[in-house]
Protein backbone atom coordinates (compact mmCIF):
# COMPACT_ATOMS: atom_id res chain seq x y z
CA UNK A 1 0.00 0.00 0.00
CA UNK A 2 1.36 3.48 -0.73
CA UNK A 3 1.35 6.44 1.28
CA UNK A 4 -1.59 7.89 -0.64
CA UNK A 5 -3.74 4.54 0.00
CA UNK A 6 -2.83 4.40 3.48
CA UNK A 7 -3.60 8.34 3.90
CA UNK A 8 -7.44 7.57 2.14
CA UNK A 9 -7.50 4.08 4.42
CA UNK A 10 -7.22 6.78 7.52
CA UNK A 11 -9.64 9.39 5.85
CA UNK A 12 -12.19 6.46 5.25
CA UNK A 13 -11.52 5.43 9.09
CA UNK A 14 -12.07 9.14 9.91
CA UNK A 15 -15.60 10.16 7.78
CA UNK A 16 -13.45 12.32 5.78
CA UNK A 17 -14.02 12.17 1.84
CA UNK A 18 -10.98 13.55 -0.08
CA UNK A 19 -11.27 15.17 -3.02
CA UNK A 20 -7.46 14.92 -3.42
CA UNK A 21 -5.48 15.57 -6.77
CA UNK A 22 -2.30 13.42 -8.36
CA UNK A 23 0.61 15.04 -9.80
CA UNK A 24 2.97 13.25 -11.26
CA UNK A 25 6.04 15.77 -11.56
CA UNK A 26 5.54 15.90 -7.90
CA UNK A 27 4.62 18.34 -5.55
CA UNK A 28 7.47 17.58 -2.80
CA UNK A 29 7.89 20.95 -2.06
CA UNK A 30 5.57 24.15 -0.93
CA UNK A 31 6.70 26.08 -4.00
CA UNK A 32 6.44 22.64 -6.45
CA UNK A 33 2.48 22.28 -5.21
CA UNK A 34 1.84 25.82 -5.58
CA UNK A 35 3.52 26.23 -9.16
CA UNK A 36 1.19 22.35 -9.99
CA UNK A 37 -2.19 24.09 -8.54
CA UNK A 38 -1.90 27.68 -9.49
CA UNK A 39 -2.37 28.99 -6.11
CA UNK A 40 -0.06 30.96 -3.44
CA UNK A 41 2.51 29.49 -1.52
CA UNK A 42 0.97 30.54 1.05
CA UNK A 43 -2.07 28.82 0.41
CA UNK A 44 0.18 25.11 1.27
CA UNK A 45 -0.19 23.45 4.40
CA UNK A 46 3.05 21.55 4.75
CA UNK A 47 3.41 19.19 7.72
CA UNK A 48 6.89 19.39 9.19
CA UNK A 49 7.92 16.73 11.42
CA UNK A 50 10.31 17.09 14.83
CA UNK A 51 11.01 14.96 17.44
CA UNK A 52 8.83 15.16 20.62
CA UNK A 53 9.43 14.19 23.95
CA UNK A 54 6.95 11.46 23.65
CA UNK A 55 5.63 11.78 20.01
CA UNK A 56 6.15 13.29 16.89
CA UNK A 57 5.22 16.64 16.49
CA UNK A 58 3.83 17.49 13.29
CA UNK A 59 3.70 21.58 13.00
CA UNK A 60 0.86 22.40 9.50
CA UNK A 61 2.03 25.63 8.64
CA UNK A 62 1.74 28.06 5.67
CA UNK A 63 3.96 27.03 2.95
CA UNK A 64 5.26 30.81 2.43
CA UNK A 65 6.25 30.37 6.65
CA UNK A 66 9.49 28.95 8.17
CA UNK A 67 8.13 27.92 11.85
CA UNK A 68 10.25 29.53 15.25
CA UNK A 69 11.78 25.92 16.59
CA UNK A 70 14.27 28.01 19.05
CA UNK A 71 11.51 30.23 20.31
CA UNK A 72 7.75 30.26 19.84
CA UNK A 73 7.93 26.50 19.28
CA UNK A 74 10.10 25.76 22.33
CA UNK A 75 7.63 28.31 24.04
CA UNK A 76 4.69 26.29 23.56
CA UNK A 77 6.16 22.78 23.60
CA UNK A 78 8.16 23.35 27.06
CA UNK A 79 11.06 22.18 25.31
CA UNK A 80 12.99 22.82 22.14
CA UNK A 81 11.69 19.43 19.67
CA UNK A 82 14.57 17.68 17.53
CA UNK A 83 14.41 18.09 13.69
CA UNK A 84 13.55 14.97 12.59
CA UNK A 85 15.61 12.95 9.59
CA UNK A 86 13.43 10.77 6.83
CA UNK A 87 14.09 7.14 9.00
CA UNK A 88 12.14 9.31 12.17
CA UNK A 89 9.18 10.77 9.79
CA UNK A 90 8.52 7.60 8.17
CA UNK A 91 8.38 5.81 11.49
CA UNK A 92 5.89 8.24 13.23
CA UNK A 93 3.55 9.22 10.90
CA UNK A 94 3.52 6.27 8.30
CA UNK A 95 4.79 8.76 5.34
CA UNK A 96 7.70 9.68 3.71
CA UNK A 97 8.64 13.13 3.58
CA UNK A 98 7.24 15.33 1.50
CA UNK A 99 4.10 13.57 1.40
CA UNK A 100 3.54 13.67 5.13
CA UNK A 101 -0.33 14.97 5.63
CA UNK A 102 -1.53 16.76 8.24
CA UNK A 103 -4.05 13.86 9.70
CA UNK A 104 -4.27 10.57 8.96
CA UNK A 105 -0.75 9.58 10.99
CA UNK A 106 -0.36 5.23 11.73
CA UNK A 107 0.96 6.57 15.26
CA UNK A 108 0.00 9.09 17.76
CA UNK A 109 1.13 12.26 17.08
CA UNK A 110 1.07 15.62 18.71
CA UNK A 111 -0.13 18.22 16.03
CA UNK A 112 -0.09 21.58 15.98
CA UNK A 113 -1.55 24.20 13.36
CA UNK A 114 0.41 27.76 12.12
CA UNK A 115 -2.93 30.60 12.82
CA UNK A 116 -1.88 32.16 10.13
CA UNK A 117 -3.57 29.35 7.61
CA UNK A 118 -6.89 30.47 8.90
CA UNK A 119 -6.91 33.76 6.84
CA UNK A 120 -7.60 31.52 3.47
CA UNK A 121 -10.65 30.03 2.28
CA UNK A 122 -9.01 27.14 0.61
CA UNK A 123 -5.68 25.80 1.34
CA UNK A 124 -4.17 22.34 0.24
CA UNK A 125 -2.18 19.77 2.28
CA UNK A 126 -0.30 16.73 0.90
CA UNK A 127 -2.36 13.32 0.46
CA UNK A 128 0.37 10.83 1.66
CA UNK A 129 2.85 11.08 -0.97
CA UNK A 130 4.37 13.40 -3.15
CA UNK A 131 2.22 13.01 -6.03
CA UNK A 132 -0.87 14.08 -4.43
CA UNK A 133 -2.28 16.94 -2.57
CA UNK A 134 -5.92 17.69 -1.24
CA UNK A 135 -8.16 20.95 -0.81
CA UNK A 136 -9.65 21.77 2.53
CA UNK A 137 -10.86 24.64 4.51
CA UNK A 138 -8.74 25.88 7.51
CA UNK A 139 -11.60 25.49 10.06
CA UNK A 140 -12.08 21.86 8.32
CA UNK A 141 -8.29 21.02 9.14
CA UNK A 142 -8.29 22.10 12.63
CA UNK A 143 -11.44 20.15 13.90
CA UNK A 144 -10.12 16.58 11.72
CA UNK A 145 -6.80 17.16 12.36
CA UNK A 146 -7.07 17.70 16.12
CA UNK A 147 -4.73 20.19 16.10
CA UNK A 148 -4.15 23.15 18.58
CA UNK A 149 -4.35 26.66 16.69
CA UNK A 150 -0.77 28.65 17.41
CA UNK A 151 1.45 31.00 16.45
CA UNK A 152 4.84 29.15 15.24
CA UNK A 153 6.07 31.11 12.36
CA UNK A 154 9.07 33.55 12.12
């Protein structure tokens, strides 16, 4: 099963019903998705992955932000997380990086969600590999994704 079949597996498990899109020059990258679907960088939801104290943290943040790791995320975590390598992301969330989603993990993970996402209508997060990416409304990601609603970036 790949990444993308696992991710709808999870979404099926969930209630959620995708209406997710394949790309197959990729879309590993904010900027890649952005240039595929004609939208703003800003309008990607890439899930970065660090190491927790007792899970994986996944951060969802704008593509167009880099998130705070030394300060506002150390400030809310308690601690300052690990960056995680491609062995660790694999492991925690069941995807490879750059197709890591922002729900739909095979382990528990902590996950939190950049506030500055909620300012879009629309924004798109990856679908479990990176082929394939997925529309959604901000309010839509928060409640399924269980995140909490911070402010992360720099």
């Amino acid at each position: 099963m790949d990444g993308h079949e696992l991710w709808l597996s999870k979404c099926l498990e969930m209630g959620f019903s995708s209406d997710a899109r394949m790309y197959e020059e990729g879309t590993r990258t904010s900027q890649d998705a952005a240039e595929q679907l004609g939208c703003e960088v800003s309008h990607i939801a890439k899930s970065i992955v660090f190491i927790g104290k007792e899970c994986a943290v996944v951060v969802i943040t704008s593509g167009s932000n880099r998130v705070d790791r030394k300060g506002k995320l150390k400030r809310i975590l308690g601690y300052k997380p690990g960056m995680a390598d491609p062995g660790y992301v694999e492991e925690s969330t069941g995807y490879r990086v750059g197709g890591v989603p922002p729900f739909g993990h095979t382990k528990v993970t902590q996950v939190l969600m950049d506030e500055d996402l909620m300012q879009y209508d629309t924004i798109w997060g990856a679908g479990g590999t990176a082929q394939t990416v997925f529309p959604i409304s901000p309010k839509a990601l928060l409640e399924i994704s269980g995140a909490t609603l911070v402010d992360v970036k720099q």
